[in-house]
Protein backbone atom coordinates (compact mmCIF):
# COMPACT_ATOMS: atom_id res chain seq x y z
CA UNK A 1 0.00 0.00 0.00
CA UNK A 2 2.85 2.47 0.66
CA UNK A 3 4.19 2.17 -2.69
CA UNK A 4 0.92 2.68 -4.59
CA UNK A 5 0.24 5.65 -2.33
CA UNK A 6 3.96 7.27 -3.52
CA UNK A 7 2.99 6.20 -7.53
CA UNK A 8 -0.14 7.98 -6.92
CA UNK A 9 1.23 10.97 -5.18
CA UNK A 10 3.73 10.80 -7.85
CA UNK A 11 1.47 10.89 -11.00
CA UNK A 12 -0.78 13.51 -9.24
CA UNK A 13 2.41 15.73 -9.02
CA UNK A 14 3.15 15.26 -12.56
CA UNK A 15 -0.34 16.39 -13.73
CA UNK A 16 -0.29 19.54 -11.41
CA UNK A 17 3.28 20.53 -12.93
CA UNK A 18 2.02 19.62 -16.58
CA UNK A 19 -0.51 21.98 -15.83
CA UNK A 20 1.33 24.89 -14.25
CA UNK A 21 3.70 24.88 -16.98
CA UNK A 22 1.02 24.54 -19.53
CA UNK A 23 -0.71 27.75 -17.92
CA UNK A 24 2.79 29.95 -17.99
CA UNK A 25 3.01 28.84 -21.43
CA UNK A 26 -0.25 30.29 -22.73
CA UNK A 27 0.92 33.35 -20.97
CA UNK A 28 3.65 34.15 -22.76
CA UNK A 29 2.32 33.56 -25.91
CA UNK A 30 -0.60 35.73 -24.43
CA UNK A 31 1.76 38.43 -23.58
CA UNK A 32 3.24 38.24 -26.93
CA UNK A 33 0.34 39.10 -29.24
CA UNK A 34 -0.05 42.37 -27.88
CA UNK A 35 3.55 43.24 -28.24
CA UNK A 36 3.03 42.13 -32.04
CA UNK A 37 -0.34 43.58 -32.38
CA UNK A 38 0.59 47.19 -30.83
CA UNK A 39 3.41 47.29 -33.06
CA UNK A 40 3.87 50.87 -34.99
CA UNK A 41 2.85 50.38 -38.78
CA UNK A 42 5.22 51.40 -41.17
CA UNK A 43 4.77 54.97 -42.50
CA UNK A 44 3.05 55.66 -45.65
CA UNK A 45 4.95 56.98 -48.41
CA UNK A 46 4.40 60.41 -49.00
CA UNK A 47 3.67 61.76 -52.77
CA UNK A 48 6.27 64.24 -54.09
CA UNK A 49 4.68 68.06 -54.05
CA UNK A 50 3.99 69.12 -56.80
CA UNK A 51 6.44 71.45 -58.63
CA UNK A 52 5.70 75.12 -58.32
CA UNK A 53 6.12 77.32 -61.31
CA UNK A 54 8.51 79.33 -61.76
CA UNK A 55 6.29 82.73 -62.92
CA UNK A 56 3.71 81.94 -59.78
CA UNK A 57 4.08 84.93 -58.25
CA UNK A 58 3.96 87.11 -61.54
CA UNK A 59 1.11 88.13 -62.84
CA UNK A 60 -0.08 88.18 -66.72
CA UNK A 61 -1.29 91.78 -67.93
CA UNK A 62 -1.61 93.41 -71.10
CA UNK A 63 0.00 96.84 -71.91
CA UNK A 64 -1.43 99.83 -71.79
CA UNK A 65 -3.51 100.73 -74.69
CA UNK A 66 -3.38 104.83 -74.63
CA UNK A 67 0.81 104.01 -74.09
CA UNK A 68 0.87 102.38 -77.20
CA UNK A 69 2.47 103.87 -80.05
CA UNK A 70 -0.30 103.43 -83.05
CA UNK A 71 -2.49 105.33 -80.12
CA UNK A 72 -0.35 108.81 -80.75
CA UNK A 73 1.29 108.06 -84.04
CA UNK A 74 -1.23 107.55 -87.30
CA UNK A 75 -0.59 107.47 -90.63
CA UNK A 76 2.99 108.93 -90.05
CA UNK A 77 1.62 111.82 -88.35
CA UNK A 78 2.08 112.25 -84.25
CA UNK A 79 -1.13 113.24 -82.48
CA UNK A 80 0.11 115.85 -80.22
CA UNK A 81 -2.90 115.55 -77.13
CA UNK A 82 -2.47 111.93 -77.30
CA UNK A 83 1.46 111.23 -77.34
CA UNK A 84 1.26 114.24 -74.09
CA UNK A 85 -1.34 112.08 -72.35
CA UNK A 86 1.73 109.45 -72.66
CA UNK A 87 4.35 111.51 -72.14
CA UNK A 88 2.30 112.84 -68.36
CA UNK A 89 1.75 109.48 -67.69
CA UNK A 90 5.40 107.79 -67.99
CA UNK A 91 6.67 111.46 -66.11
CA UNK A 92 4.62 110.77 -63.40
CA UNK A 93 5.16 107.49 -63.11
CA UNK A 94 8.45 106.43 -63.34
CA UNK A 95 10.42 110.05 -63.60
CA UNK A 96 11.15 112.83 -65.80
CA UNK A 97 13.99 113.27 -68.70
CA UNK A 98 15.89 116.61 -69.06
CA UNK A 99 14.87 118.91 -71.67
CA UNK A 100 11.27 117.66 -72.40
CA UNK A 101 9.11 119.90 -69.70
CA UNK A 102 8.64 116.92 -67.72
CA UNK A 103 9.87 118.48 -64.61
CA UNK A 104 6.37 119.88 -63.70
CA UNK A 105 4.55 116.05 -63.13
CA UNK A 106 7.94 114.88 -61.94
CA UNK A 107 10.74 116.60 -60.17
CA UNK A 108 12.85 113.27 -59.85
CA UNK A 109 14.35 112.20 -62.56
CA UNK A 110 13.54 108.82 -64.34
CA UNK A 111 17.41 107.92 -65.00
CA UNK A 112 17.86 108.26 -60.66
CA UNK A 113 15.88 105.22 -60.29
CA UNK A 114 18.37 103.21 -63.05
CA UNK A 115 18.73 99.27 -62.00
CA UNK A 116 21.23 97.11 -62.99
CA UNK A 117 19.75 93.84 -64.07
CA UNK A 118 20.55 91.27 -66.09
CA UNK A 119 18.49 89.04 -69.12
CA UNK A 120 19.84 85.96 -69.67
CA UNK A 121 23.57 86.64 -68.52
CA UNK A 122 23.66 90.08 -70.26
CA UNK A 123 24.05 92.68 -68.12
CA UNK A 124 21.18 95.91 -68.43
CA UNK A 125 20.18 98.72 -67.21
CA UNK A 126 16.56 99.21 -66.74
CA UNK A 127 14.70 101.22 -64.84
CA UNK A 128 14.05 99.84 -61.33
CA UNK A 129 10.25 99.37 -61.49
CA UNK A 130 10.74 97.44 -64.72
CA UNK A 131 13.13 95.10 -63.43
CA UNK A 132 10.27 92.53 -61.70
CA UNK A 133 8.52 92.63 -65.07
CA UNK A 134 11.53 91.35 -67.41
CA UNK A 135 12.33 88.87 -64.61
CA UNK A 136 9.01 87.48 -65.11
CA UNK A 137 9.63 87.02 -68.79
CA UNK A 138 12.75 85.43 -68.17
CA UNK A 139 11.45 82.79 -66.19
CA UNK A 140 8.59 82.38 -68.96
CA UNK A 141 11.19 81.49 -71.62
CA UNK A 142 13.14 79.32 -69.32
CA UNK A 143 10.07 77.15 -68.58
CA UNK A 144 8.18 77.31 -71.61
CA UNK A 145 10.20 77.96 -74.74
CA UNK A 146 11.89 74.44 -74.57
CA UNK A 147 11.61 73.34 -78.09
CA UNK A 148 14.51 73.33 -80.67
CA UNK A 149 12.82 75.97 -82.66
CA UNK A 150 12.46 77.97 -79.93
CA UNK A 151 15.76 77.86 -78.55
CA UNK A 152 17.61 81.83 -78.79
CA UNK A 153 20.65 82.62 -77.18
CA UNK A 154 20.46 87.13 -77.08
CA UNK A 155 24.60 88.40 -77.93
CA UNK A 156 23.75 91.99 -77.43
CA UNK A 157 20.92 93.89 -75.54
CA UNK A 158 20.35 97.59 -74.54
CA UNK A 159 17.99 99.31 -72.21
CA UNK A 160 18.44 103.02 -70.45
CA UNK A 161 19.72 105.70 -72.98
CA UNK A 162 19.98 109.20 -72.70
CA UNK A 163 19.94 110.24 -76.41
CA UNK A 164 15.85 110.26 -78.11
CA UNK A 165 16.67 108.27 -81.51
CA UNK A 166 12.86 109.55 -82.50
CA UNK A 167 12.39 112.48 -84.40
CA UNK A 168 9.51 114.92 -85.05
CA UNK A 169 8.79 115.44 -81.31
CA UNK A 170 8.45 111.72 -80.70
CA UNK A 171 10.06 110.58 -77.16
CA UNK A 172 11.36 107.14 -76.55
CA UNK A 173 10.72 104.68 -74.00
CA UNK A 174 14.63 104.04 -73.94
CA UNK A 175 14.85 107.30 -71.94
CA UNK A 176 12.68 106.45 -69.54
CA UNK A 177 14.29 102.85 -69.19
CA UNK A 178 11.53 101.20 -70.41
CA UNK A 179 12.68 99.35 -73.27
CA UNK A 180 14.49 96.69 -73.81
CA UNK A 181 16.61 95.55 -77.79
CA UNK A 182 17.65 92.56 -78.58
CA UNK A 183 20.02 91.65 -81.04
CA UNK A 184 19.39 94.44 -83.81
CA UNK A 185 21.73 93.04 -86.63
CA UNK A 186 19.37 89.79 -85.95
CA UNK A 187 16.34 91.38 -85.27
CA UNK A 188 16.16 94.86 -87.30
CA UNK A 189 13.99 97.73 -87.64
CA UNK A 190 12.68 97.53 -90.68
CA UNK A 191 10.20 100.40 -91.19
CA UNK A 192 12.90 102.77 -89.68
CA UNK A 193 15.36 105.16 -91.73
CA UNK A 194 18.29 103.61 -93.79
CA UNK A 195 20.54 101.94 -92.82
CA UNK A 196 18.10 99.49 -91.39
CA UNK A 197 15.52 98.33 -94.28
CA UNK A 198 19.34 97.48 -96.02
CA UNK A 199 18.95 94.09 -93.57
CA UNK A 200 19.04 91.21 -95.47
CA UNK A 201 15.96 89.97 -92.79
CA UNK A 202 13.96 93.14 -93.93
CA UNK A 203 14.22 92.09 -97.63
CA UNK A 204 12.36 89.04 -97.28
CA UNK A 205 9.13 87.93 -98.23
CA UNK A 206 7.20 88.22 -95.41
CA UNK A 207 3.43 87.59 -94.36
CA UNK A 208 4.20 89.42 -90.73
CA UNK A 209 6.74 90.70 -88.83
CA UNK A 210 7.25 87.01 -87.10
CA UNK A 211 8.82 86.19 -90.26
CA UNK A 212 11.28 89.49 -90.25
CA UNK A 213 12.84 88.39 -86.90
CA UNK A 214 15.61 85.75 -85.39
CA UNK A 215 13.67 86.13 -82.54
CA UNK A 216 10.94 82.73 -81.74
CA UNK A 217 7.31 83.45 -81.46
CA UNK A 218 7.35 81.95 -77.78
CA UNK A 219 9.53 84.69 -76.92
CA UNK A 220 7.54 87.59 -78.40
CA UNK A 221 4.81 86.10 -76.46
CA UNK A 222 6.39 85.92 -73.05
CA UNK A 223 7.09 89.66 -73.00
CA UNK A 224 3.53 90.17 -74.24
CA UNK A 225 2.30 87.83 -71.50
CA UNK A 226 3.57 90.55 -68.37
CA UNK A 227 3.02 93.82 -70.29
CA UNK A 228 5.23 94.48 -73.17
CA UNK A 229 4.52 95.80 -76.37
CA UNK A 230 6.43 94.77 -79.47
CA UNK A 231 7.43 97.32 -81.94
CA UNK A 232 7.00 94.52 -84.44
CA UNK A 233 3.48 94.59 -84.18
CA UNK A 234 3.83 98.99 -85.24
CA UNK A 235 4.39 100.08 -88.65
CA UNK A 236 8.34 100.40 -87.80
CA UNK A 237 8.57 96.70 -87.79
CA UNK A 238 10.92 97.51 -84.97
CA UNK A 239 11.38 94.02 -83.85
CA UNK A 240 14.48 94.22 -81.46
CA UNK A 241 12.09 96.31 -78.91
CA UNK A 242 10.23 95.70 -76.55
CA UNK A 243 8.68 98.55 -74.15
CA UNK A 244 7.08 97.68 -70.94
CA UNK A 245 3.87 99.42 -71.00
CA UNK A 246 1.70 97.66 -68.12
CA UNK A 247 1.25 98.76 -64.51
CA UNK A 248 4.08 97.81 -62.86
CA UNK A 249 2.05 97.66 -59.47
CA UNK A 250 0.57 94.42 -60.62
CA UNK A 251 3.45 92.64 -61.98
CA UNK A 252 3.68 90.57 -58.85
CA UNK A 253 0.77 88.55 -57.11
């Protein structure tokens, strides 16, 4: 009897420690799933932003009609009330130019507020209100004109000058730093006085002044885009010039 008492004490020992260590099993694998389950979750991949344009912050405008030069200048002939509404205007606004009477809208003088600048590498002179504007059309070309045909590389350029090249009472926007040439062996002025119309570029058959330039269309039409006005479009077929003629208040956003 005592040794069937010890196996039985025995077995009943074994089943109690079978089932303790079952029990601390289940646990740990208990404790585990939480660990697992409260894991972090690997972070989503986050898109690209989107690419901001370059010319965001500049804003598209159209120049000026009563600045234009068909608006004072018709048939050959300058309309005197109109090109002095101009003239008042550009005095007032950006400064006046010795000898022209423009002292009484505007004691400062346009040529004090001169900015050096640059247009694709090529240093300019401009004046300083201008500046943003041509900037703006820089950026234009850069991101839009990408095409082989529309590929231009500018050799020469010239902005503030302190001689009028127009005659019969006519002012120029050069004086006023305003304007901006580009290239004029490659882009002449063909309805000016000689030497000019001499060009071999003039001298071709031409349906419009696009065709009487080096200069590609997508350029024209960035300057147009933030307020320039071609001289291409006038009868001069002046295509190295371009004259800012918009409100330079709004060339930025």
């Amino acid at each position: 009897m005592g040794h069937r008492r010890l196996l039985t004490l025995l077995v009943g020992l074994g089943v109690v420690a079978l089932f303790v260590l079952g029990f601390a099993g289940a646990g740990r694998a208990e404790s585990r799933a939480p660990a697992q389950a409260s894991g972090r979750p690997k972070p989503a991949k986050r898109a690209k932003p989107a690419k901001r344009s370059p010319t965001r912050r500049c804003r598209p405008q159209r120049p000026q009609r009563f600045l234009e030069r068909p608006s004072f200048v018709k048939r050959g002939r300058l309309d005197g009330k109109a090109h002095t509404r101009a003239l008042r205007y550009r005095a007032e606004k950006y400064g006046s130019v010795p000898g022209l009477g423009l002292e009484r809208y505007n004691k400062e003088r346009a040529f004090s507020h001169a900015k050096k600048t640059t247009f694709f590498g090529l240093p300019i002179l401009l004046h300083e209100d201008v500046v943003p504007a041509l900037g703006c059309v820089e950026r234009r070309i850069q991101a839009v004109c990408r095409a082989p045909r529309e590929r231009y590389t500018p050799k020469a350029i010239g902005g503030f000058r302190q001689e009028n090249t127009y005659r019969q009472g006519e002012v120029s926007n050069h004086l006023f730093g305003l304007a901006i040439d580009i290239d004029p062996d490659r882009n002449p002025c063909c309805g000016c006085v000689k030497p000019w119309p001499d060009n071999p570029i003039c001298k071709r058959e031409a349906k419009s002044a696009y065709e009487q330039t080096s200069l590609p269309r997508c350029w024209i039409d960035a300057f147009e885009r933030y307020g320039f006005y071609w001289l291409g479009h006038d009868d001069l077929k002046d295509t190295m010039h371009f004259e800012f003629l918009g409100r330079p208040e709004r060339v930025r956003r």
